[in-house]
N, C-alpha and C. Protein backbone atom coordinates (compact mmCIF):
# COMPACT_ATOMS: atom_id res chain seq x y z
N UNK A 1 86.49 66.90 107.46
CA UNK A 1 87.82 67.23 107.94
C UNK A 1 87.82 67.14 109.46
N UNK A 2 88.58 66.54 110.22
CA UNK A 2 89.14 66.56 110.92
C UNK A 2 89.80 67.18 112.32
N UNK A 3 89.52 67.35 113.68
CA UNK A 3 89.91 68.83 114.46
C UNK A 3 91.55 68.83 114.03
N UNK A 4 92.02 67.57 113.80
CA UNK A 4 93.49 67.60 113.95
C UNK A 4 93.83 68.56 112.46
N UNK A 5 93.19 68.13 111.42
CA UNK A 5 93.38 68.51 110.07
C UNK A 5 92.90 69.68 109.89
N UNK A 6 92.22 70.25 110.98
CA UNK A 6 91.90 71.98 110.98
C UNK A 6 92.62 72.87 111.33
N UNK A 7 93.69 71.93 112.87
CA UNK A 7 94.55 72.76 113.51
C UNK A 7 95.44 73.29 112.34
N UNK A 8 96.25 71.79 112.07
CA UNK A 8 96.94 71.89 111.12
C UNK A 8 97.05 73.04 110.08
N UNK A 9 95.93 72.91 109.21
CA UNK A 9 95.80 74.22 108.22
C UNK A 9 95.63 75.73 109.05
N UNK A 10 95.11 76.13 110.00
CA UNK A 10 95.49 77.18 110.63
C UNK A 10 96.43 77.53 110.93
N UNK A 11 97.20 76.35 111.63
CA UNK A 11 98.71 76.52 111.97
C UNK A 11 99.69 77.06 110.78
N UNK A 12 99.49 76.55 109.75
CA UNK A 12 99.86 76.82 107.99
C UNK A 12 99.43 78.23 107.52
N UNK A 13 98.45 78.38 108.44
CA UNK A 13 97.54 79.93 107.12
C UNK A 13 99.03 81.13 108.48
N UNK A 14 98.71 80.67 109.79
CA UNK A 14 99.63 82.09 110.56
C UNK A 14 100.85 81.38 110.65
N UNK A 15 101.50 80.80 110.32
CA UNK A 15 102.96 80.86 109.57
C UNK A 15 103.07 81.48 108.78
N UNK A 16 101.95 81.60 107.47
CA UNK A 16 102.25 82.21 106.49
C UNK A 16 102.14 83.70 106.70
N UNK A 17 101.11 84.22 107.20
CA UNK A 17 101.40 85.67 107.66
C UNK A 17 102.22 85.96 108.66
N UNK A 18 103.10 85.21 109.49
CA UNK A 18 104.31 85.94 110.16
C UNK A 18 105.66 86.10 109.03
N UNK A 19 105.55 85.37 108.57
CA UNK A 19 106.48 85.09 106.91
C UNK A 19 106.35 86.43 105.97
N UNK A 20 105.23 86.79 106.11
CA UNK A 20 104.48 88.23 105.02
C UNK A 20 104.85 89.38 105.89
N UNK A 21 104.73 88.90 107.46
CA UNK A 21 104.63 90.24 107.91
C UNK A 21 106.47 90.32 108.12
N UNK A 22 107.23 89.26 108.30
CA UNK A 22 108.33 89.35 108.13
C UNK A 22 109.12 90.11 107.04
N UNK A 23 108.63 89.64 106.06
CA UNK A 23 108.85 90.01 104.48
C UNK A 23 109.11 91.80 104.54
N UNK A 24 107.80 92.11 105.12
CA UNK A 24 107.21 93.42 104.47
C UNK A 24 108.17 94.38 105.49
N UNK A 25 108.01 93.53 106.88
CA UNK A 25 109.65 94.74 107.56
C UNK A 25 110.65 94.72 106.97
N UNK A 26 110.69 93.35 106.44
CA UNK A 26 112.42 93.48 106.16
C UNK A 26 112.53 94.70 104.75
N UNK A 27 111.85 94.55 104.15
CA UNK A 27 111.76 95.12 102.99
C UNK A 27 111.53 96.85 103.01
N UNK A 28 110.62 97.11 103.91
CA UNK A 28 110.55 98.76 104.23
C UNK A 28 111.87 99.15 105.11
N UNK A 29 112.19 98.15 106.20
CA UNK A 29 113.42 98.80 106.76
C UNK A 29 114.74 99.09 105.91
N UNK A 30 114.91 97.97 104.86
CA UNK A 30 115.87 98.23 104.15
C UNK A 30 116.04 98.93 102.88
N UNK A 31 114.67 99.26 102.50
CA UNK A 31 115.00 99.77 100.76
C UNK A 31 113.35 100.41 101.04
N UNK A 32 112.82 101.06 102.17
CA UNK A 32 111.84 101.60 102.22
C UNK A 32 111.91 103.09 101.57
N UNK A 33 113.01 103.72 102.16
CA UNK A 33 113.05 105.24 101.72
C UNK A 33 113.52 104.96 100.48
N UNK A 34 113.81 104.30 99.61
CA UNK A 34 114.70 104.40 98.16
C UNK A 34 113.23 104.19 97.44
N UNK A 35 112.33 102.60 97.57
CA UNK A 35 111.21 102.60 97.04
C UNK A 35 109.62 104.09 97.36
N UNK A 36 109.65 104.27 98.29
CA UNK A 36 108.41 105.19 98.65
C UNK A 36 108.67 106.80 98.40
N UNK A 37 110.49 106.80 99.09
CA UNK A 37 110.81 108.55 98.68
C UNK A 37 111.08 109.21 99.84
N UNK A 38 110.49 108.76 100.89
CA UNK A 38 110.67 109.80 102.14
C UNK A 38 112.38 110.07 102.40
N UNK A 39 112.37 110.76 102.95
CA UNK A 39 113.36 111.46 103.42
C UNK A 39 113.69 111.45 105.00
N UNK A 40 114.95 110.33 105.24
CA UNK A 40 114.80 109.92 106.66
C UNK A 40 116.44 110.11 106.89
N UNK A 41 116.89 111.34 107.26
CA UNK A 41 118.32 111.33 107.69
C UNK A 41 118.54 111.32 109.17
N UNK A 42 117.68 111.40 109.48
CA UNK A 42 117.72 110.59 110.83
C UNK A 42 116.90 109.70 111.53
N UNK A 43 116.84 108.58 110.35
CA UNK A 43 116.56 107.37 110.91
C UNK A 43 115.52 107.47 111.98
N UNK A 44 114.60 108.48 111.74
CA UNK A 44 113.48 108.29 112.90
C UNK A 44 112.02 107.65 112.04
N UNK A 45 112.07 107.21 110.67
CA UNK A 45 110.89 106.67 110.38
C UNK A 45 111.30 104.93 110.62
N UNK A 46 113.10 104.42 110.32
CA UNK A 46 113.41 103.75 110.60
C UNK A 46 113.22 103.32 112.26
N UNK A 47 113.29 103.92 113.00
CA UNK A 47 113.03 103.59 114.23
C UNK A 47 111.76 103.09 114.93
N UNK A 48 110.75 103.79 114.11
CA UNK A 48 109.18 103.52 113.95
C UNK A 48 108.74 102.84 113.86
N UNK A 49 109.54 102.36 112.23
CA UNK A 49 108.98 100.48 111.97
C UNK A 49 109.43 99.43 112.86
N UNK A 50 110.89 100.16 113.32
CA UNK A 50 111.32 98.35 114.08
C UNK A 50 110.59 98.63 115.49
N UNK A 51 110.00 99.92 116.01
CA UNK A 51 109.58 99.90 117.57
C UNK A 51 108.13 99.24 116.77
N UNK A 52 107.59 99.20 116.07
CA UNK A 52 106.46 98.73 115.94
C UNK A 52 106.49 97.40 115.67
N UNK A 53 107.23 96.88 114.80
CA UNK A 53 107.54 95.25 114.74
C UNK A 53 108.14 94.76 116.40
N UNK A 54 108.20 95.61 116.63
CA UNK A 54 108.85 94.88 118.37
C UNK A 54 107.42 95.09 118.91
N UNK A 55 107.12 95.56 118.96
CA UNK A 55 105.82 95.79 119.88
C UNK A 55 104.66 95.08 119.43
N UNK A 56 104.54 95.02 118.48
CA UNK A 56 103.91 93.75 117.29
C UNK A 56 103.96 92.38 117.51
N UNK A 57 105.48 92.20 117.81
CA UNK A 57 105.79 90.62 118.00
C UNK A 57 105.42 90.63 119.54
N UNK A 58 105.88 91.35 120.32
CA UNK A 58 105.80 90.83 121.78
C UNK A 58 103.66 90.64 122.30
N UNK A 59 103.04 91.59 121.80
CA UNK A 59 101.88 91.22 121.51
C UNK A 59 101.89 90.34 120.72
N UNK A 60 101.77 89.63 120.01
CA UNK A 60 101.33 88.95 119.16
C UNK A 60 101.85 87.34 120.23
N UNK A 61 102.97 87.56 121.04
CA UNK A 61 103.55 86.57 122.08
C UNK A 61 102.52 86.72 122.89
N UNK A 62 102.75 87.49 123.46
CA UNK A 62 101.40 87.52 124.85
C UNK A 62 99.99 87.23 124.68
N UNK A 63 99.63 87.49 123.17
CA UNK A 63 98.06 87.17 123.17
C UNK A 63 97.88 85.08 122.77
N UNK A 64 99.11 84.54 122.50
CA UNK A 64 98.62 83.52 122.17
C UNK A 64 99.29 82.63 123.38
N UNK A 65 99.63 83.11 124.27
CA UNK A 65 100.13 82.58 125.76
C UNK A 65 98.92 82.18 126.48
């Protein structure tokens, strides 16, 4: 195989986990407390996940800069 045909499939494997890790916010932010149970009337576990997916992505920017 190939350096080009290596990039390639790496490039393929972390698409696929920004896709998963996409998935899995979208999915706890929206139907997290209905599936798990917690009890969030004020939206502070909601706030948690998206300050952490923000802080997540902007690292995840800066380390491959």
């Amino acid at each position: 195989m190939n350096r080009r045909a290596i990039g390639l499939v790496r490039t393929e494997g972390i698409n696929m986990l920004v896709a998963i890790a996409a998935a899995m916010f979208v999915g706890l932010f929206g139907w997290g407390a209905q599936y798990f149970g917690w009890s969030d009337p004020e939206s502070k576990v909601q706030l948690a996940l998206f300050t952490s997916f923000v802080l997540g992505s902007v690292c995840g920017y800066k380390s491959k800069g």
